[in-house]
N, C-alpha and C. Protein backbone atom coordinates (compact mmCIF):
# COMPACT_ATOMS: atom_id res chain seq x y z
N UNK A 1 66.72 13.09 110.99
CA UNK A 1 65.34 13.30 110.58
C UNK A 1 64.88 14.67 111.08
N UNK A 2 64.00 15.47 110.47
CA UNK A 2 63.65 16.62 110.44
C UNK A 2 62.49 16.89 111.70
N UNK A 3 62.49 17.44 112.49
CA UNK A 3 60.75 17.49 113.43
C UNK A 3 60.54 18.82 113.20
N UNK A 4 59.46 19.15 114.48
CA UNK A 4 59.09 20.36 114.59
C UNK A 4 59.93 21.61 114.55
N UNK A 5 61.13 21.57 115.11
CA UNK A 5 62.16 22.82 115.72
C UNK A 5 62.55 23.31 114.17
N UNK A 6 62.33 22.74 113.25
CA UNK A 6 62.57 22.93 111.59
C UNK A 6 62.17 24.37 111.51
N UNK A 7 60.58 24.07 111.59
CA UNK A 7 59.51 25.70 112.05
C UNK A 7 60.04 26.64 112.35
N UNK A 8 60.92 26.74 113.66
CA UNK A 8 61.10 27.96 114.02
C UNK A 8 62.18 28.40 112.94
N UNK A 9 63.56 27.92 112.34
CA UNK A 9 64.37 28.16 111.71
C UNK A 9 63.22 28.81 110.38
N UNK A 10 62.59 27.86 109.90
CA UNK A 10 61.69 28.69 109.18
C UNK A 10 61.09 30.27 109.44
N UNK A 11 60.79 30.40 110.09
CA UNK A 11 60.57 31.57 110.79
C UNK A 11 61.42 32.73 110.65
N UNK A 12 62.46 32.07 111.04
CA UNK A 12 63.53 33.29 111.05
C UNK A 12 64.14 33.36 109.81
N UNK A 13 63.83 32.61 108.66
CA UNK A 13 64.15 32.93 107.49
C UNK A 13 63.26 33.30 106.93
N UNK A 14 61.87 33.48 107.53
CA UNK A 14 60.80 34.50 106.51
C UNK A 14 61.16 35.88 107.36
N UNK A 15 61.23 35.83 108.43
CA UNK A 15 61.34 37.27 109.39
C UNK A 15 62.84 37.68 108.44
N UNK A 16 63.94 37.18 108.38
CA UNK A 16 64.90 37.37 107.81
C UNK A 16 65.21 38.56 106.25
N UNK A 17 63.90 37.54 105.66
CA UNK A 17 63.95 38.11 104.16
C UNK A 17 62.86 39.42 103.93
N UNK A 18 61.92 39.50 105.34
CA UNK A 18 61.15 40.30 105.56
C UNK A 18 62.14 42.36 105.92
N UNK A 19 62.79 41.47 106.67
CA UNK A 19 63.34 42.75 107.60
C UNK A 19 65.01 42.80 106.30
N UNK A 20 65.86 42.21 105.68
CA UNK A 20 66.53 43.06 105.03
C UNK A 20 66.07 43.43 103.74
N UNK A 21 66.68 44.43 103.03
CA UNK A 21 66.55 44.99 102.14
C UNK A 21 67.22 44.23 100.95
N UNK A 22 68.22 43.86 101.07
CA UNK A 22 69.26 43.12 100.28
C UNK A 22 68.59 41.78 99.77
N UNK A 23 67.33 41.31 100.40
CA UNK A 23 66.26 40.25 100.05
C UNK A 23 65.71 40.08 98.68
N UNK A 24 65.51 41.73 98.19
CA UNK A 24 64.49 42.25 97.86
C UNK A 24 63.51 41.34 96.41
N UNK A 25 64.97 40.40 95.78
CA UNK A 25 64.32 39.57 94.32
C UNK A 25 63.94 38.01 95.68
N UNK A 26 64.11 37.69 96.69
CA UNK A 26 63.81 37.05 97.14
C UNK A 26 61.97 36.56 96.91
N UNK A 27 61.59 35.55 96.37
CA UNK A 27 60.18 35.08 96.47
C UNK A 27 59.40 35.26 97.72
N UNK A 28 59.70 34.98 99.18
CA UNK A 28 59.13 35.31 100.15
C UNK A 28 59.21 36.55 100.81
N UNK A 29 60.18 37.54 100.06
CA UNK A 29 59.87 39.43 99.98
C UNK A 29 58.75 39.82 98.83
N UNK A 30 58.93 39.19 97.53
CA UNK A 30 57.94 39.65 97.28
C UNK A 30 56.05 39.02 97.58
N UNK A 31 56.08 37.96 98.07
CA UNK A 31 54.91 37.58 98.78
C UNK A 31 54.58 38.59 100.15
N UNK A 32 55.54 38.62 100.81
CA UNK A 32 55.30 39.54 101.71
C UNK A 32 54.72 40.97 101.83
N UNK A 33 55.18 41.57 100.47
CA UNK A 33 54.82 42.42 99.51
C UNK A 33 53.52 42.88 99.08
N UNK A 34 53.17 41.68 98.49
CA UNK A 34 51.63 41.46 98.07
C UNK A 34 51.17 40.51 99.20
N UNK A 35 50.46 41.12 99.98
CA UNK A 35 49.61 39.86 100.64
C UNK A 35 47.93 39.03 100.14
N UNK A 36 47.72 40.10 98.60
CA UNK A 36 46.40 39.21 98.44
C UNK A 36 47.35 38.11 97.80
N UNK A 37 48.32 38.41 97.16
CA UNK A 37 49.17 37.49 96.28
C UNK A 37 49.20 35.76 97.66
N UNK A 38 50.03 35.75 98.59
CA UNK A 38 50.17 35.17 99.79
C UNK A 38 48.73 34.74 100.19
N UNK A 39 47.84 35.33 100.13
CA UNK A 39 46.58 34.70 100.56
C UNK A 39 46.15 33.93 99.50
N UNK A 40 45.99 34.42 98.27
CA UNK A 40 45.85 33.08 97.17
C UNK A 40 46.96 31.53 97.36
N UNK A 41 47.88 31.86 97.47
CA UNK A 41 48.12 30.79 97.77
C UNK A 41 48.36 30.03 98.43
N UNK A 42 48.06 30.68 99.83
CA UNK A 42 47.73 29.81 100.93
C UNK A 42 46.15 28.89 100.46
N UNK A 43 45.33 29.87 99.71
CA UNK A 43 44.07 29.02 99.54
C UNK A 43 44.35 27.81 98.50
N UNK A 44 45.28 28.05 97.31
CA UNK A 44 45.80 27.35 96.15
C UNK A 44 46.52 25.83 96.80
N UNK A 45 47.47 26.20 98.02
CA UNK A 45 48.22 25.07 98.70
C UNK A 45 47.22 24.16 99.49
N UNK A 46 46.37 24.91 99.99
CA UNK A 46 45.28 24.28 101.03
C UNK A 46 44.50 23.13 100.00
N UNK A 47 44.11 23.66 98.97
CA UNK A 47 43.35 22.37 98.17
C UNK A 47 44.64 21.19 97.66
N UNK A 48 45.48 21.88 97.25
CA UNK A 48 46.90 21.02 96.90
C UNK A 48 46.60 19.58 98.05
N UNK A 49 46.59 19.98 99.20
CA UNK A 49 46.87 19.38 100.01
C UNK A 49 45.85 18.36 100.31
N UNK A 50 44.22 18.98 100.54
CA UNK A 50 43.37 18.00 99.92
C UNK A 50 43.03 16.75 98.95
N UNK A 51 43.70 17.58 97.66
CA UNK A 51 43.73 16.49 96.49
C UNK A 51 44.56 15.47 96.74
N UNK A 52 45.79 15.60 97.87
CA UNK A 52 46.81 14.94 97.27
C UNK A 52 46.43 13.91 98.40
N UNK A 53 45.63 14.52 100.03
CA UNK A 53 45.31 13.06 100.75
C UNK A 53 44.28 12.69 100.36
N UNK A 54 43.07 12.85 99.28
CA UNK A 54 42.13 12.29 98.72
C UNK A 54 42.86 11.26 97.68
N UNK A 55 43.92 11.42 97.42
CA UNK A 55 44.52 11.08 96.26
C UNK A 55 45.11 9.55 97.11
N UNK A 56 45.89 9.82 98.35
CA UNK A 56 46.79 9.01 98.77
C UNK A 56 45.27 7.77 99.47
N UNK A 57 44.34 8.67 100.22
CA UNK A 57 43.21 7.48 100.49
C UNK A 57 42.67 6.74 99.40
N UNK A 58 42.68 7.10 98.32
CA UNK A 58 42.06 6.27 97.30
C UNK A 58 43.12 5.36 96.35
N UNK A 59 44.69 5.34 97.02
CA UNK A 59 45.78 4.68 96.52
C UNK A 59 45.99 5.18 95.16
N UNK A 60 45.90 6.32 94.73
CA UNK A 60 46.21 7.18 93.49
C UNK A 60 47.54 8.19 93.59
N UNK A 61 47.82 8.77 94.79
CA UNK A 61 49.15 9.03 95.70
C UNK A 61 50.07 8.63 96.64
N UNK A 62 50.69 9.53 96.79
CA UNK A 62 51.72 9.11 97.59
C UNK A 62 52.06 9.87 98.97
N UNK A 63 52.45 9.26 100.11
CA UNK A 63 52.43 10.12 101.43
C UNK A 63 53.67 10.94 101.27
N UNK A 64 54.25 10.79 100.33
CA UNK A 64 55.73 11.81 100.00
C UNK A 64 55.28 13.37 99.41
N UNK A 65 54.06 13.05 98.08
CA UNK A 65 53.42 14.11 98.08
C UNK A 65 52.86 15.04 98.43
N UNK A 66 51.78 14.23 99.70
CA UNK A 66 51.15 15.51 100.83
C UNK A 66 51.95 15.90 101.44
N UNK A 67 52.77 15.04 101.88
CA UNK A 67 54.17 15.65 102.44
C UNK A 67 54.81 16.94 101.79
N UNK A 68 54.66 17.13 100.69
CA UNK A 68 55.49 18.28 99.83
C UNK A 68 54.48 19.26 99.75
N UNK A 69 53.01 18.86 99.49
CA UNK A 69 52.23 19.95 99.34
C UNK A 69 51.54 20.32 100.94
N UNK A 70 51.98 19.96 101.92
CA UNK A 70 51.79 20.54 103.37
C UNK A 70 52.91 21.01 103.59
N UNK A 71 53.81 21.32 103.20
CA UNK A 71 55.23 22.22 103.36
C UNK A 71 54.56 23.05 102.85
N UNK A 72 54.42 23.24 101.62
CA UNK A 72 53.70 24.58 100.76
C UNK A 72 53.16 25.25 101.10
N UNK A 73 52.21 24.65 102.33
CA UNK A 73 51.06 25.16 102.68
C UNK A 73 51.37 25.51 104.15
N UNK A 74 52.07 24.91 104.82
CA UNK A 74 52.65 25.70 106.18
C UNK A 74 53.53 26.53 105.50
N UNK A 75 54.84 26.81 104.75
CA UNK A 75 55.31 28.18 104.39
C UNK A 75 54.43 29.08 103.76
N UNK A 76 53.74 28.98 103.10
CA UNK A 76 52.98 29.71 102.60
C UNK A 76 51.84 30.78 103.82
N UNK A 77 51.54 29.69 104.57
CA UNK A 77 50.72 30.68 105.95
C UNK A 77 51.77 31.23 106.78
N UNK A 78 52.72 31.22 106.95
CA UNK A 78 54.00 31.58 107.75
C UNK A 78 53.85 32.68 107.28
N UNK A 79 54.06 33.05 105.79
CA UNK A 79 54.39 34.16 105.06
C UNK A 79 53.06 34.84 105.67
N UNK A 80 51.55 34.81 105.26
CA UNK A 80 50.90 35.43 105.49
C UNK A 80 50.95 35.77 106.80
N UNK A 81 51.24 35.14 108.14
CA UNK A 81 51.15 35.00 109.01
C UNK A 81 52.40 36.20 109.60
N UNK A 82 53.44 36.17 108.89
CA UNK A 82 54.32 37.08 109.34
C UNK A 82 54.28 38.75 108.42
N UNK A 83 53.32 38.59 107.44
CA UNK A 83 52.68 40.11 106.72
C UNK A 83 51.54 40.42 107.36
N UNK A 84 51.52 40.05 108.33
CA UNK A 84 50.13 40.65 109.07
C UNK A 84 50.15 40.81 110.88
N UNK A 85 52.26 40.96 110.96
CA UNK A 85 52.15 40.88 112.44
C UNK A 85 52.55 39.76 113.41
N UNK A 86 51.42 38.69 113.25
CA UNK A 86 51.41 37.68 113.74
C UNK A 86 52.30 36.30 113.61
N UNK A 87 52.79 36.39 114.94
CA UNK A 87 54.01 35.13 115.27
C UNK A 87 53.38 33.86 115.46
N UNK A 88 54.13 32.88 115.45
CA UNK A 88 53.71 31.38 115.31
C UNK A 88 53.62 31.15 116.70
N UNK A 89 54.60 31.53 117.84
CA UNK A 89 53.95 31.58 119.51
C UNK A 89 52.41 31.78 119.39
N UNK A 90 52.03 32.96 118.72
CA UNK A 90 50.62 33.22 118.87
C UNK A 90 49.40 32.13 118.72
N UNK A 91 49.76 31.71 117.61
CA UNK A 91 49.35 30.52 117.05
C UNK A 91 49.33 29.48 117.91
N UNK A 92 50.27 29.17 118.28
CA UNK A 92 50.60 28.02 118.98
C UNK A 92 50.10 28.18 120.28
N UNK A 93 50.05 29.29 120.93
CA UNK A 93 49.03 29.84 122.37
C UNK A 93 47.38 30.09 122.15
N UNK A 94 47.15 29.80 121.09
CA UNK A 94 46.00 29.46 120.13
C UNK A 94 45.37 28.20 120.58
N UNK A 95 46.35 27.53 120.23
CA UNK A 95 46.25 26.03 119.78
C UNK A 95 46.52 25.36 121.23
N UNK A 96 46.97 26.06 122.33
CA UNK A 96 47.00 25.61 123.40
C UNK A 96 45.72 25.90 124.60
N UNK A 97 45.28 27.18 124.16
CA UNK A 97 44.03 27.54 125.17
C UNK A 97 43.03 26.56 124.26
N UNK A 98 42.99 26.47 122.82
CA UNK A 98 42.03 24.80 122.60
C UNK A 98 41.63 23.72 123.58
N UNK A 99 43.01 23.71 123.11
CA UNK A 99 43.23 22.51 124.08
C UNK A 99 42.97 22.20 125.34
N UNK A 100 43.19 23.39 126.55
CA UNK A 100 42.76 23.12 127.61
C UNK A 100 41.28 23.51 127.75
N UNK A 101 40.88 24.32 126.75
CA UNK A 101 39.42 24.78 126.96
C UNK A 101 38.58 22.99 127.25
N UNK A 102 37.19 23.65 127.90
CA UNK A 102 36.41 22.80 127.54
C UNK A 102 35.68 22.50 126.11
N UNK A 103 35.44 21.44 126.19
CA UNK A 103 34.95 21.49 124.70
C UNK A 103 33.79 21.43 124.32
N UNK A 104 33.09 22.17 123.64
CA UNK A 104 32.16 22.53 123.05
C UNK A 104 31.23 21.28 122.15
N UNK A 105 29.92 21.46 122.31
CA UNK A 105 29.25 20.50 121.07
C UNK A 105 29.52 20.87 119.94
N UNK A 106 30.31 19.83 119.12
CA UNK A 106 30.61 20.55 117.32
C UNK A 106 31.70 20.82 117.46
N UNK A 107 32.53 21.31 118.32
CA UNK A 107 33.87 21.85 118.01
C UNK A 107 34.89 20.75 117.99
N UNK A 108 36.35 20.73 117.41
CA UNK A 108 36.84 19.50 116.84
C UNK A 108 37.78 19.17 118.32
């Protein structure tokens, strides 16, 4: 079964297709390429992903689906995420000072 450590291999196959040249008809070189391109569809995957657990709460989907359209949508921010610099450590040291922060009224 697949977990988290999947991610990082991910990673190094967008950093991968980023940094050679020999990539170049590769889909995640040319997203990399265009980043308004990459930002549309990070926004395009993000509703994907909506519809499909609005879909699965109202027994109209399936958890295999969001499943497919939250892949989409984590590679898809990877890409943006790695055309603008920024590593998934970062992120994830993000997501960790959250966490220990105190928490705020309103904040999740």
């Amino acid at each position: 079964m697949a977990d988290e450590r999947f991610l990082a291999t991910l990673w190094k196959t967008i950093e991968a297709r980023r940094d050679d040249p020999a990539e170049a008809e590769s889909y995640t070189r040319a997203l990399l390429a265009a980043p308004a391109k990459a930002r549309r569809k990070v926004i395009e995957e993000a509703y994907e992903v909506v519809e499909a657990q609005q879909g699965l709460l109202a027994g109209q989907d399936s958890k295999e689906h969001l499943a497919l359209e939250a892949a989409d949508l984590v590679y898809h921010l990877f890409v943006v995420l790695a055309s603008a610099g920024v590593t998934p450590a970062q992120v994830y040291g993000a997501l960790e000072a959250r966490h220990g922060a105190p928490r705020r009224p309103g904040s999740p």
